[in-house]
Protein backbone atom coordinates (compact mmCIF):
# COMPACT_ATOMS: atom_id res chain seq x y z
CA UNK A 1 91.53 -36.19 97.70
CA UNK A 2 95.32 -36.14 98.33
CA UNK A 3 96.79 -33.91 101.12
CA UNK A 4 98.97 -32.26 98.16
CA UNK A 5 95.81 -31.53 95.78
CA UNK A 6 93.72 -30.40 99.65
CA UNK A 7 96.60 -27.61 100.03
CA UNK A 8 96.67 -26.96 96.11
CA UNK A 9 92.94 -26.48 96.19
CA UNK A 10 93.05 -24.03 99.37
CA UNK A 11 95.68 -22.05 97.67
CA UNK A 12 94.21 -21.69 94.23
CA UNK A 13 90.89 -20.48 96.34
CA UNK A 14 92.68 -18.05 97.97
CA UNK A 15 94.45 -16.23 94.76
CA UNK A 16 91.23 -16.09 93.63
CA UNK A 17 89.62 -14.59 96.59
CA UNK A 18 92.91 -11.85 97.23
CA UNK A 19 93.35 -11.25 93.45
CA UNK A 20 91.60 -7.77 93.78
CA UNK A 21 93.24 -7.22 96.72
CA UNK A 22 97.06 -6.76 95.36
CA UNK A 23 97.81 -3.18 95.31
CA UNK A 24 100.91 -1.07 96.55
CA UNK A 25 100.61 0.25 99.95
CA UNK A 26 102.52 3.38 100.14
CA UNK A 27 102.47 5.15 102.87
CA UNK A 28 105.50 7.58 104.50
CA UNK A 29 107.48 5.22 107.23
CA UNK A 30 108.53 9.05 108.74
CA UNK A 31 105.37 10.32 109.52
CA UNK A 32 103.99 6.83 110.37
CA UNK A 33 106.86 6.07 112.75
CA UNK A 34 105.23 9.55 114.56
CA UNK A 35 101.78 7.87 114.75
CA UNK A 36 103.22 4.27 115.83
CA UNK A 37 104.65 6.42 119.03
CA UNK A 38 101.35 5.64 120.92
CA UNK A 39 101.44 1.82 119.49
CA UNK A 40 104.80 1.32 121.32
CA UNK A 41 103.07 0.21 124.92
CA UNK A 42 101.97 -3.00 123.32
CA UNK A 43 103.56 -3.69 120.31
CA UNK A 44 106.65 -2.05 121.28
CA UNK A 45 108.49 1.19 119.24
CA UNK A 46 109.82 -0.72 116.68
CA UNK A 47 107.14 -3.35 116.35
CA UNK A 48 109.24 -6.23 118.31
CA UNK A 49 106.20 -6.94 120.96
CA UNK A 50 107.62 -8.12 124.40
CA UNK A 51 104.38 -8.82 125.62
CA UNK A 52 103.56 -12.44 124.60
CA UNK A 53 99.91 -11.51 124.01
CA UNK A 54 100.41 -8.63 122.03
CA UNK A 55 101.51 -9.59 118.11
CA UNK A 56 104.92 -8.01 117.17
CA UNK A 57 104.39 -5.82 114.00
CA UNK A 58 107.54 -5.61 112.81
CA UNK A 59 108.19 -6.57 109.15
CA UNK A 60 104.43 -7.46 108.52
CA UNK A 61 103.16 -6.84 105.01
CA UNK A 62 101.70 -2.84 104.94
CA UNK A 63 98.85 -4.17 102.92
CA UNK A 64 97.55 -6.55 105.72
CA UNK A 65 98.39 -4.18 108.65
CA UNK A 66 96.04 -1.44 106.92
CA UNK A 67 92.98 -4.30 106.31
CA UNK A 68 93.58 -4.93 110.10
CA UNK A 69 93.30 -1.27 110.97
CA UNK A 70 90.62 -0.86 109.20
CA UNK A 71 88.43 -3.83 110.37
CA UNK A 72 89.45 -2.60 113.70
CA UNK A 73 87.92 1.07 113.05
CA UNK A 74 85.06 -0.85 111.32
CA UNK A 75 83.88 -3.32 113.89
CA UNK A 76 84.58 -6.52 111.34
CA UNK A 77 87.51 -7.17 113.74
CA UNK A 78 86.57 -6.99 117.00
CA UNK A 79 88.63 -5.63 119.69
CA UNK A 80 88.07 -3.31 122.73
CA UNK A 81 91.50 -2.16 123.22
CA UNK A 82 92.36 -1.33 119.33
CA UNK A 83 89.02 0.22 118.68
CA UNK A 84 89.39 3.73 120.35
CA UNK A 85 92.73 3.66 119.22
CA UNK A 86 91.71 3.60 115.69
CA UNK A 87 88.94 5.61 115.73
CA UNK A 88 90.60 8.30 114.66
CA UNK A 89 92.85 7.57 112.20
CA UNK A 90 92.64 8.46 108.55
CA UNK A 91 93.34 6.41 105.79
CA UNK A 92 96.47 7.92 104.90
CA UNK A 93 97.27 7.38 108.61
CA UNK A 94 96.66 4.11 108.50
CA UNK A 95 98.69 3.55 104.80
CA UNK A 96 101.40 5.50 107.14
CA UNK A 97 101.55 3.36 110.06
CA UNK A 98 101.56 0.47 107.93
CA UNK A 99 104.72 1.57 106.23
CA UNK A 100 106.92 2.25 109.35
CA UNK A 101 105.86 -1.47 110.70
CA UNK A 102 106.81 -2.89 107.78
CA UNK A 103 109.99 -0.84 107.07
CA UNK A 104 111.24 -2.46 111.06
CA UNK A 105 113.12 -5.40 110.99
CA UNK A 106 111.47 -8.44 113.32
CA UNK A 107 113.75 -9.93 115.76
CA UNK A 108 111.76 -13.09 115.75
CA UNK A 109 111.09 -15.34 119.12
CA UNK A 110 111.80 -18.57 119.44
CA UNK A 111 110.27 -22.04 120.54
CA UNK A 112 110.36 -23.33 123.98
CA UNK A 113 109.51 -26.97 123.16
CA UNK A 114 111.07 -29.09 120.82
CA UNK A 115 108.96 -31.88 120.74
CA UNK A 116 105.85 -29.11 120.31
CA UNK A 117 108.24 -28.02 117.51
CA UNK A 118 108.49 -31.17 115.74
CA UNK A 119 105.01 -31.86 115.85
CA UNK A 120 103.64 -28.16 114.76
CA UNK A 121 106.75 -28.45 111.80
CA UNK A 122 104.72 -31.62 110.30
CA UNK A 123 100.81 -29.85 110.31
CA UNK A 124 102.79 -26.47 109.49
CA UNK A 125 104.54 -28.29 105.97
CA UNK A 126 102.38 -30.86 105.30
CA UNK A 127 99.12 -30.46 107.23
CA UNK A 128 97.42 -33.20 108.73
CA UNK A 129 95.63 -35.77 106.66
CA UNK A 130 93.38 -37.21 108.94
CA UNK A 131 91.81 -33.98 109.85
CA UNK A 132 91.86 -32.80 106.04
CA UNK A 133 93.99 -29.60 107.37
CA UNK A 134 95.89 -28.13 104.37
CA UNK A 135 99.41 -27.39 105.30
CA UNK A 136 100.15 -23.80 106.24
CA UNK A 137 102.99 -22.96 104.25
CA UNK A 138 100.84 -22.86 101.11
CA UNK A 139 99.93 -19.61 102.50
CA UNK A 140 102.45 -18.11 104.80
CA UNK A 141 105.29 -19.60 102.53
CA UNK A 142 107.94 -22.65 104.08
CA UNK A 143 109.82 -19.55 106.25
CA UNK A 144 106.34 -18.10 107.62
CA UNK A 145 107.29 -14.74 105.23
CA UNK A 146 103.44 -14.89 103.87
CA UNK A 147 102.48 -13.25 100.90
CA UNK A 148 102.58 -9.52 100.57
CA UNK A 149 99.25 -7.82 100.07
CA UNK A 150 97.81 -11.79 100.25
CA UNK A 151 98.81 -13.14 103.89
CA UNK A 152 100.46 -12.26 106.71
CA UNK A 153 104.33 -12.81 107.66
CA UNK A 154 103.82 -15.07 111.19
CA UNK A 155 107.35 -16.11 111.39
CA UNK A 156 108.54 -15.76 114.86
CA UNK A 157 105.44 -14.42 116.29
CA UNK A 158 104.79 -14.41 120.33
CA UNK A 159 103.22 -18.71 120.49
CA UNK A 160 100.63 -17.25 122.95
CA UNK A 161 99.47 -14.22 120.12
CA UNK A 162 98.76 -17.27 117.65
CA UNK A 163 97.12 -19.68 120.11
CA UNK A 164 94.71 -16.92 120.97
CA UNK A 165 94.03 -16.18 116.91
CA UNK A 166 93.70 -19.43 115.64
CA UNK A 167 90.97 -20.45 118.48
CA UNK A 168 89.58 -16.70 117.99
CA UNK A 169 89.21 -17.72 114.25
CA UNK A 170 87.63 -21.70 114.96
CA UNK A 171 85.55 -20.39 117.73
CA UNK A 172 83.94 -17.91 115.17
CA UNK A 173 84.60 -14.81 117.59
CA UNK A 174 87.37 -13.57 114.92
CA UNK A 175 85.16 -13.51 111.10
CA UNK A 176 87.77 -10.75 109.43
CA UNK A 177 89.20 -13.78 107.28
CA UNK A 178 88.14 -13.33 103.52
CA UNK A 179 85.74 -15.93 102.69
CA UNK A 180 86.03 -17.40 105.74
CA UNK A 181 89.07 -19.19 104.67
CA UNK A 182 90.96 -19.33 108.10
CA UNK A 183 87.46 -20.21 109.87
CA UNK A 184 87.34 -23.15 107.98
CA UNK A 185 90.78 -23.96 108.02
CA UNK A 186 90.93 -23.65 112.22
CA UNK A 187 87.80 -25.28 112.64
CA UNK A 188 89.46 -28.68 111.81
CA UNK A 189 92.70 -28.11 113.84
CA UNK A 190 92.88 -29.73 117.59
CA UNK A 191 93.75 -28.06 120.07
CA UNK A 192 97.36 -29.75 120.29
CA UNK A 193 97.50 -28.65 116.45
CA UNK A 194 97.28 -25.32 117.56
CA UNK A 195 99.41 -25.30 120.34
CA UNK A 196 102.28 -27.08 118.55
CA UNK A 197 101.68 -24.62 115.66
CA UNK A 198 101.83 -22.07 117.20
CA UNK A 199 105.66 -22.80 118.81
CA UNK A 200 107.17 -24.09 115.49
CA UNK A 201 105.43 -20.36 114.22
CA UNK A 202 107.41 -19.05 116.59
CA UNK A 203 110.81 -20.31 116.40
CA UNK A 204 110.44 -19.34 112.39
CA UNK A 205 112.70 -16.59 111.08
């Protein structure tokens, strides 16, 4: 099978998989901007993270920021720090939290190596034949934008936030990927994939 028809298989699979998942967020940005206050340590008050392990939020998709609450509260998505700080929260809480993030705008990062760059732009557009990766901009989109209520906007995210993910997600210790699409995606990806990955990710706007 072609590289093209490997990434046109992945994505068909996954608009199958999301199809049921499309729905309009809502939410109130006001009264979630009031619940984001206690957010701001780590993700910072408008979303913009300047803690390179700690993803910015800013201009993510409301739809995937209230699955990732909810896993959180949940247990599918493991964390020790965002557990207690979920625990609490509603579901209109969570709709409203989801709406303020999304409403900020993302300053973006940027990469620090441009030969990581070069390398992470080739897997990120066209994948990598020999390891039958699909290329990543079937799913996030060329810009890293994503797909609203589908997947995630990554475009200028912290390089050291997505490193951590992507081996979280091959390793098996992150499972919150519908039908284990991003598990079987990372699983195939080197460790230099990753790392060059994740700085062309970053240096996206």
């Amino acid at each position: 099978m072609g590289l093209s028809s490997l990434s046109s298989s992945f994505l068909t699979m996954a608009c199958l998989v999301f199809a049921s998942m499309v729905h309009a967020a809502g939410g109130d940005p006001a009264k979630g901007q009031s619940l984001a206050q206690v957010c701001a340590a780590c993700h910072g008050v408008d979303g913009n993270s300047s803690l390179p392990v700690n993803p910015s939020l800013a201009g993510q998709h409301a739809d995937y920021l209230i699955k990732q609450l909810k896993n959180f509260k949940s247990g599918e998505r493991k964390n020790p720090i965002m557990a207690p700080m979920v625990a609490n929260l509603s579901d209109d809480d969570m709709k409203n939290i989801g709406a303020y993030f999304a409403s900020q705008a993302p300053k973006g990062g940027g990469a620090k190596d441009a030969a990581s760059v070069e390398a992470g732009r080739k897997v990120y557009r066209g994948g990598n034949l020999a390891n039958g990766v699909a290329a990543c901009a079937g799913c996030h989109s060329p810009n890293g934008a994503g797909i609203p209520a589908q997947y995630p906007r990554i475009a200028g995210q912290h390089a050291d936030y997505t490193v951590a993910q992507l081996k979280a997600f091959r390793s098996g210790d992150r499972t919150n990927d519908p039908n284990n699409m991003m598990r079987a995606i990372a699983a195939k990806l080197t460790d230099h994939d990753i790392e060059t990955l994740a700085q062309y990710v970053s240096g996206l706007k």
